[in-house]
Every structure is written in C-alpha cells, then in structure tokens.
N, C-alpha and C. Protein backbone atom coordinates (compact mmCIF):
# COMPACT_ATOMS: atom_id res chain seq x y z
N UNK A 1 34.73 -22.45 -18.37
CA UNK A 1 34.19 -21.32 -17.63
C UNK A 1 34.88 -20.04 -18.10
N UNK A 2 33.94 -19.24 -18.36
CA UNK A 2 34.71 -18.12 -19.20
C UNK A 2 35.51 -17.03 -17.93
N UNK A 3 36.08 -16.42 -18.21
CA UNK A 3 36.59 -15.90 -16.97
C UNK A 3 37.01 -14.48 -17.58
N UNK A 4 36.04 -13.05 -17.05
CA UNK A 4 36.59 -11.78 -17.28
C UNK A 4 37.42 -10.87 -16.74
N UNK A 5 39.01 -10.49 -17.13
CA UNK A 5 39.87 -9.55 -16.50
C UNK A 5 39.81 -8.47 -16.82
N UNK A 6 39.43 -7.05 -16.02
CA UNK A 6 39.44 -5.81 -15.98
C UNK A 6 40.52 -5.00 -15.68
N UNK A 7 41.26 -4.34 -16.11
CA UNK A 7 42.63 -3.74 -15.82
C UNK A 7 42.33 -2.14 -16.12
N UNK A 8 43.09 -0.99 -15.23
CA UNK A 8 42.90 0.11 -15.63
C UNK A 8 42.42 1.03 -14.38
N UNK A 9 41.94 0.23 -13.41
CA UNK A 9 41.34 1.51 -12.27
C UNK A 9 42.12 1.82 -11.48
N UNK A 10 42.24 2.65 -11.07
CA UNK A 10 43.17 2.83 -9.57
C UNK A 10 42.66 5.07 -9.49
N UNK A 11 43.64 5.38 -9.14
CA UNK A 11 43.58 6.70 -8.32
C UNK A 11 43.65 7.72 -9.27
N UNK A 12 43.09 8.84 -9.05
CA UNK A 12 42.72 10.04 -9.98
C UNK A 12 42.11 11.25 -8.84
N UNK A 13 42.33 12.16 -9.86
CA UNK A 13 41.99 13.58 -9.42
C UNK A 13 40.96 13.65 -10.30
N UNK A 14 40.40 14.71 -9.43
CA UNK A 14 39.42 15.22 -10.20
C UNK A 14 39.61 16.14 -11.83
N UNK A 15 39.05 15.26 -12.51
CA UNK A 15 39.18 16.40 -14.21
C UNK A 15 39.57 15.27 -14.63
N UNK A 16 40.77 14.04 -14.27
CA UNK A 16 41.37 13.32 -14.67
C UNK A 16 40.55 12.23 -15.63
N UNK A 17 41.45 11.53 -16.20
CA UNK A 17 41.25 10.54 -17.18
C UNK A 17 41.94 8.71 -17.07
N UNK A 18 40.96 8.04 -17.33
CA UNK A 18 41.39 6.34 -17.05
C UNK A 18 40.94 5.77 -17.61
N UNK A 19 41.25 4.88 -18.48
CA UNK A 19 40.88 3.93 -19.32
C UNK A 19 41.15 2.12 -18.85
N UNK A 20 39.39 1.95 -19.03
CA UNK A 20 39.42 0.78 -18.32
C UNK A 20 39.39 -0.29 -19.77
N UNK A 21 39.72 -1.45 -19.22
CA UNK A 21 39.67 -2.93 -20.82
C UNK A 21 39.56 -3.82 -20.13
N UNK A 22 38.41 -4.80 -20.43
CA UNK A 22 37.91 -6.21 -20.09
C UNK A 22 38.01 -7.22 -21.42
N UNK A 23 38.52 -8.29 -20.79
CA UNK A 23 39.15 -9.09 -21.95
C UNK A 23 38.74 -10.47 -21.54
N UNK A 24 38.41 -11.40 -21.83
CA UNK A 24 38.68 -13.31 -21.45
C UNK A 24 39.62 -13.04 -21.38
N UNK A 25 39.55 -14.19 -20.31
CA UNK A 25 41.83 -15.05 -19.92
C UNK A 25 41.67 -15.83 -20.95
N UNK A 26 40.54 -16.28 -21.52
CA UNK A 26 40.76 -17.49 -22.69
C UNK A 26 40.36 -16.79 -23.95
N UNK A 27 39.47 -17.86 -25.26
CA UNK A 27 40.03 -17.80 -26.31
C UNK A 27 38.67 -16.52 -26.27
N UNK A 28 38.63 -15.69 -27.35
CA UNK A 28 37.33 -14.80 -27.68
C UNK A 28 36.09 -15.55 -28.16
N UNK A 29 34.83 -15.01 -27.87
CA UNK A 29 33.60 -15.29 -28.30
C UNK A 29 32.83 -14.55 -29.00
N UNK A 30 31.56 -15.27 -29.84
CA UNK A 30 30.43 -14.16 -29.92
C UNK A 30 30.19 -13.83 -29.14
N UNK A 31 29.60 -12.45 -28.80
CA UNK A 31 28.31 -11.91 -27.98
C UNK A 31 27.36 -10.86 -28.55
N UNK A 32 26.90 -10.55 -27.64
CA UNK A 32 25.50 -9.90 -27.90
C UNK A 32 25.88 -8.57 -27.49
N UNK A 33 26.12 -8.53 -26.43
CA UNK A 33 26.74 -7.22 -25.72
C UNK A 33 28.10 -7.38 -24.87
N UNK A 34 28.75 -5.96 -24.60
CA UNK A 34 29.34 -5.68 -23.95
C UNK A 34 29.09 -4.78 -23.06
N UNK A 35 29.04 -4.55 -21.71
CA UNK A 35 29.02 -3.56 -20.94
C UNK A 35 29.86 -3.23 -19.75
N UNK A 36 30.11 -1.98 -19.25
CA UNK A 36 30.63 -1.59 -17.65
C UNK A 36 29.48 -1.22 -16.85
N UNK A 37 29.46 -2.01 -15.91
CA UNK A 37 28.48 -1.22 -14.42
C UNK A 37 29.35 -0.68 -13.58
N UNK A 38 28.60 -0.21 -12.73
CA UNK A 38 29.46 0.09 -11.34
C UNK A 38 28.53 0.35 -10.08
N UNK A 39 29.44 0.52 -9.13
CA UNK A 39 28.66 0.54 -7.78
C UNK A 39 29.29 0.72 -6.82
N UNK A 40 28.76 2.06 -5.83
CA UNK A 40 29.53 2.72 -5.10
C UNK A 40 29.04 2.20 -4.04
N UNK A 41 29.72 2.85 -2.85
CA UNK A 41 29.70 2.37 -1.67
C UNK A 41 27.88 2.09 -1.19
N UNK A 42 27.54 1.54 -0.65
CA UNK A 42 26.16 1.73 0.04
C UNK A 42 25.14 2.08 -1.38
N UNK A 43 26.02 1.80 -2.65
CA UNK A 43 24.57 1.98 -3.45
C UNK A 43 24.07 0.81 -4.27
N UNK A 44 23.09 0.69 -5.38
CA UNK A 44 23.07 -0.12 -6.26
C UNK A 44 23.79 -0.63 -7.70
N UNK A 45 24.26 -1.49 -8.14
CA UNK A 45 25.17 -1.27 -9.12
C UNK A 45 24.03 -0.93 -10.05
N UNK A 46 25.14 -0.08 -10.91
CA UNK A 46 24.27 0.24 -12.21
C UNK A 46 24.86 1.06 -13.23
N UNK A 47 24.32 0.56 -14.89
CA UNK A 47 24.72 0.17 -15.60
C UNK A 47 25.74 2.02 -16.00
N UNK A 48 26.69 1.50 -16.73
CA UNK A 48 27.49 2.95 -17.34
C UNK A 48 27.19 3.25 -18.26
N UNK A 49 27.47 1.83 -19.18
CA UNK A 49 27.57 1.97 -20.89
C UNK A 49 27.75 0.59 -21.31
N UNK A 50 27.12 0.57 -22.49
CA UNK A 50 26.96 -0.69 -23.06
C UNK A 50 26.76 -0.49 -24.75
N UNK A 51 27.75 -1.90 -25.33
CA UNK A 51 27.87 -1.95 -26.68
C UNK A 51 27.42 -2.93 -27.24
N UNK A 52 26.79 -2.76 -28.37
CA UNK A 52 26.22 -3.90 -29.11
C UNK A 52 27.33 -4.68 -30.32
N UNK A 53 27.22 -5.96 -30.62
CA UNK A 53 28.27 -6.60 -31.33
C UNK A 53 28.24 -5.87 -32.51
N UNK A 54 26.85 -5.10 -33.04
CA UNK A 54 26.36 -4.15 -34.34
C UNK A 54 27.15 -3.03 -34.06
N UNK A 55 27.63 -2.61 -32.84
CA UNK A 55 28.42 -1.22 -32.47
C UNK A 55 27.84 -0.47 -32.10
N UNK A 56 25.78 -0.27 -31.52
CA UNK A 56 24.93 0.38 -31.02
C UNK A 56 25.29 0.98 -29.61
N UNK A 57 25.57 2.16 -28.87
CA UNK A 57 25.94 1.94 -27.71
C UNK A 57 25.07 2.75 -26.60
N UNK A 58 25.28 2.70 -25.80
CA UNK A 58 24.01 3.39 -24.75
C UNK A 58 24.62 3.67 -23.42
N UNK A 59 24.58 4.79 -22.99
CA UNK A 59 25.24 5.51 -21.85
C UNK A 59 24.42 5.85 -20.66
N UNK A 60 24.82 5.55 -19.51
CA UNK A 60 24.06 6.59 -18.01
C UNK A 60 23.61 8.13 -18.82
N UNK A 61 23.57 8.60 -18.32
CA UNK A 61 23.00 10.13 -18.34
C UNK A 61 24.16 10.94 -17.91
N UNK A 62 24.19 10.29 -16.21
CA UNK A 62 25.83 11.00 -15.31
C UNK A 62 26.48 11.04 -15.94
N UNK A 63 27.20 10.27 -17.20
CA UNK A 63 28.69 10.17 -17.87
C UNK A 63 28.36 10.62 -19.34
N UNK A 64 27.67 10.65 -20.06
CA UNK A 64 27.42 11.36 -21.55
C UNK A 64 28.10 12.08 -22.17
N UNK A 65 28.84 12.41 -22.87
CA UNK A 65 29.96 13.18 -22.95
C UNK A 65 31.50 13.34 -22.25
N UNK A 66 31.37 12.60 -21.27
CA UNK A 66 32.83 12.14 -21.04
C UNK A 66 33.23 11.32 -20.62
N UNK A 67 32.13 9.57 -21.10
CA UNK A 67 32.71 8.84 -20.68
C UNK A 67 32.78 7.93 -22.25
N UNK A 68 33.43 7.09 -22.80
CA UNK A 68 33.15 6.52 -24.49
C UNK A 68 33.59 5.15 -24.44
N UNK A 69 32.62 4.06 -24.51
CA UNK A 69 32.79 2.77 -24.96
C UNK A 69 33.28 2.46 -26.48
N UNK A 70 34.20 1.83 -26.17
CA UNK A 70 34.40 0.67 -27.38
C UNK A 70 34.55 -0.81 -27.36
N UNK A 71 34.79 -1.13 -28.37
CA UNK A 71 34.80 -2.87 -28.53
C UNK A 71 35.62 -3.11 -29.11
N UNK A 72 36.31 -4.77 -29.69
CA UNK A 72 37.07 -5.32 -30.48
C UNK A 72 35.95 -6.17 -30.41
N UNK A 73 35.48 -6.62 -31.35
CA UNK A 73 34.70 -8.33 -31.61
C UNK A 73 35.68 -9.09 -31.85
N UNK A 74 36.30 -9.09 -32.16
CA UNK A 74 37.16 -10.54 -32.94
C UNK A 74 38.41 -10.73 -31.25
N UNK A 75 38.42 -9.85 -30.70
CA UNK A 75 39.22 -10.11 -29.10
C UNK A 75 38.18 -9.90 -28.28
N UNK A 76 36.61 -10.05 -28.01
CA UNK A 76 35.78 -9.96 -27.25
C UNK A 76 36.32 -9.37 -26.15
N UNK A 77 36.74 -7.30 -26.91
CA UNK A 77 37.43 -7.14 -25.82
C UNK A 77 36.50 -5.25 -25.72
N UNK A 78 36.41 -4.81 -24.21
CA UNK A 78 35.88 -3.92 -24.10
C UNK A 78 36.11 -2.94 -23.53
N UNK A 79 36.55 -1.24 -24.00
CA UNK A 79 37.19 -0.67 -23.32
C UNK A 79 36.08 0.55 -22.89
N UNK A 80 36.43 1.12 -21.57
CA UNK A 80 35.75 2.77 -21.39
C UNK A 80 36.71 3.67 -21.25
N UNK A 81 37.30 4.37 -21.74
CA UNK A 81 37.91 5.83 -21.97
C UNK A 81 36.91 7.15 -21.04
N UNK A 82 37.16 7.45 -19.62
CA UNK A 82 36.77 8.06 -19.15
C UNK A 82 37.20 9.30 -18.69
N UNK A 83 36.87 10.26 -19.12
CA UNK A 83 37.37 11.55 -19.28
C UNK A 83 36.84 12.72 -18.03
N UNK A 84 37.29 13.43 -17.30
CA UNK A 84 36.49 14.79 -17.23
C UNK A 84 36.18 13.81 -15.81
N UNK A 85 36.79 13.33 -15.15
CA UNK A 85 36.50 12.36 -13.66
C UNK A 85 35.91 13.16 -13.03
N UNK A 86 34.81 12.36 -11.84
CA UNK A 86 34.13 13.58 -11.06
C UNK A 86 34.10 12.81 -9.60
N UNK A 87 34.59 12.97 -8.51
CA UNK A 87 34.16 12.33 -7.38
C UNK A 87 33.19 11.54 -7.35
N UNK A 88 31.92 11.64 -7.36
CA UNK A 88 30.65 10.74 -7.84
C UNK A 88 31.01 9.56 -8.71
N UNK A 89 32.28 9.51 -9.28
CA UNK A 89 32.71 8.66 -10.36
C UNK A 89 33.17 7.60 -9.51
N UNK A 90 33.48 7.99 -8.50
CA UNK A 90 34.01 6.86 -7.82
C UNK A 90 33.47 5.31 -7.39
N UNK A 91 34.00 4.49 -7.87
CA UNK A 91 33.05 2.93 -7.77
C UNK A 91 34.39 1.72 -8.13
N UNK A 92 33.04 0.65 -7.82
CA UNK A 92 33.92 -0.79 -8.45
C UNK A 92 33.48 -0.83 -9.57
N UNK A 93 33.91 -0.88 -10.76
CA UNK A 93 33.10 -0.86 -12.37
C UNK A 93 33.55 -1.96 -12.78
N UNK A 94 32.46 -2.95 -12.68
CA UNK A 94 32.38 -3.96 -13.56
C UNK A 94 32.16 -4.11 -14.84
N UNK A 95 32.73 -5.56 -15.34
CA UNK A 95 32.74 -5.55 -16.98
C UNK A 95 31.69 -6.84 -17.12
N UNK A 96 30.93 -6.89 -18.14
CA UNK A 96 29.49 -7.49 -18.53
C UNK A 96 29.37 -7.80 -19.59
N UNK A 97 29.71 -9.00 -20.10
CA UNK A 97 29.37 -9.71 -21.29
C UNK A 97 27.75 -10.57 -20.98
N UNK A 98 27.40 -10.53 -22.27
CA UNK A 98 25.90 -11.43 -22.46
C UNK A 98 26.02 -11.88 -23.96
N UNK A 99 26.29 -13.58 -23.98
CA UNK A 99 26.57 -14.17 -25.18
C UNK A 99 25.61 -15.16 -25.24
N UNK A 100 25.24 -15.41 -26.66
CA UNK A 100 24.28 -16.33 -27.23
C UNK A 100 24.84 -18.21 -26.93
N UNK A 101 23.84 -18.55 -26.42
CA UNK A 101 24.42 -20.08 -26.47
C UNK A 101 23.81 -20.71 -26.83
N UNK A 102 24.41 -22.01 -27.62
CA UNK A 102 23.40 -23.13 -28.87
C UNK A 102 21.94 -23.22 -28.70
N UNK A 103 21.73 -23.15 -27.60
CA UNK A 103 20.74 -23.64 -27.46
C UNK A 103 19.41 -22.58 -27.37
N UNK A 104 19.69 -21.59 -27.87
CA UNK A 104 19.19 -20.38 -28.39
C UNK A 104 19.02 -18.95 -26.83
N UNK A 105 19.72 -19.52 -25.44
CA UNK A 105 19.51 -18.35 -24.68
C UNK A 105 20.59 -17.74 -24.38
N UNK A 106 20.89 -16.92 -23.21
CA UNK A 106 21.77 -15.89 -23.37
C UNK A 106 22.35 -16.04 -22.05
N UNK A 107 23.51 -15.97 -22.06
CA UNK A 107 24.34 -16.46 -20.71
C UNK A 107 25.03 -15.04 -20.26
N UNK A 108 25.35 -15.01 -19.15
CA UNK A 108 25.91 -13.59 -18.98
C UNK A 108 27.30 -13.35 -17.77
N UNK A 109 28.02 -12.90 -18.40
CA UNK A 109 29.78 -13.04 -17.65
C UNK A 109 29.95 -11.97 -17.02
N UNK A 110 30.78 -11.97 -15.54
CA UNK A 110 30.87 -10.45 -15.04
C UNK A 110 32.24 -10.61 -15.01
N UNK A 111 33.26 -9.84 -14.75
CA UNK A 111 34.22 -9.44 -14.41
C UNK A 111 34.59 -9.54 -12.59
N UNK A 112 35.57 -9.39 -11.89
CA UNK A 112 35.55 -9.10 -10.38
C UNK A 112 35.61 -7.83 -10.55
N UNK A 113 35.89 -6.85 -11.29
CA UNK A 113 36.14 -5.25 -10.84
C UNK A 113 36.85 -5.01 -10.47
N UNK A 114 37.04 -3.86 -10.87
CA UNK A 114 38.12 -2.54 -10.53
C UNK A 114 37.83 -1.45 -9.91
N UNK A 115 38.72 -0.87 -8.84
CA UNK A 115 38.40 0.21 -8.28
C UNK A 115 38.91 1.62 -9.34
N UNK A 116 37.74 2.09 -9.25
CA UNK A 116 37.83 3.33 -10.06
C UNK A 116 38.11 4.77 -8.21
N UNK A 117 38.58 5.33 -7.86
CA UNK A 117 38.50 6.55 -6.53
C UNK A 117 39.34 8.05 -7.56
N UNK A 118 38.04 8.82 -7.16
CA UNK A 118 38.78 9.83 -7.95
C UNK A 118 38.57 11.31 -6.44
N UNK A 119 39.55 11.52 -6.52
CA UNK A 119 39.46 12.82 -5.20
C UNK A 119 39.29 13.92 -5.62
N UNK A 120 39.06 14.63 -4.93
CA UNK A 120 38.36 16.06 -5.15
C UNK A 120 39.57 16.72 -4.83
C-alpha cells in the first residue's frame, strides 16, 4: 500500500512563502502525474497544480505566478514553492499521485494533508 507524506504547511503572513514536498514512506514509482489540491473550510477540494512525468504542468488561475510545481521522477517526489501567500490561500493541500498499473489502468494515491493558514 503505497503511502503519501506531505511536510511543509503550517503558519504564514500574508506576502509570505512555504514550500510544500510529498514523497512515499516506501520505495519510488512510475507515474503519470503528480499533483497538490486543496480545500478550504466549507468548500470543494480543488485542484492547484499538477505535473506530468514529461514535466508538462498546469496551474489554478488563483495561484499563476506565485505558486511553482516541481518533481523528482526517480524519488517520485513533489514539491510546490508558494510565494506571494494570500488569505484565500488558506486550506488542507493535498498531494496526488496517479500511476500506471500492469494491467494497463491508473490507480490514484492521496496524501492526508497539510494545513497551509496564512493571516492577514
């Protein structure tokens, strides 16, 4: 059972900066993607940013410019570098793997999350 750890959220001001990394407790895999969601109080989770194993990546709209995914493939490991914090930023941001399995479909791993709270 693959199991994803997220490290990196906790407390911020506004303007501020936090860098989140989701990693396996075990050995690394292929995948297909990497991503962070999140989801604030009373809302729907939804998606931040997401990376392709090719390095393709795709962002919210809200965060575009100051928020930046990366990857390690070979440590199936995934970081967000979030810059320029805004109250609205505030959430549980989950980490989201979707990996290929033998049998040609696609399985998909979440993280428990991290609290991201940024104050005004």
């Amino acid at each position: 059972q693959v199991q994803l750890v997220e490290s990196g959220g906790g407390l911020v001001q506004t303007g501020g900066s936090l860098r989140l990394s989701c990693a396996p407790s075990g050995s690394s895999f292929s995948f297909n993607s990497m991503g962070w969601y999140r989801q604030a109080p009373g809302k729907q989770r939804e998606l931040v940013a997401l990376i392709t194993s090719g390095g393709s990546t795709n962002y919210a709209d809200s965060v575009k410019g100051r928020f930046t995914i990366s990857g390690d493939n070979a440590k199936t490991t995934v970081y967000l570098q979030m810059n320029s914090l805004k109250p609205e930023d505030t959430a549980v941001y989950y980490c989201n793997v979707r990996a290929p399995t033998t049998a040609g479909w696609t399985v998909e791993y979440w993280g428990k999350g991290t609290l991201v709270t940024v104050s005004s």
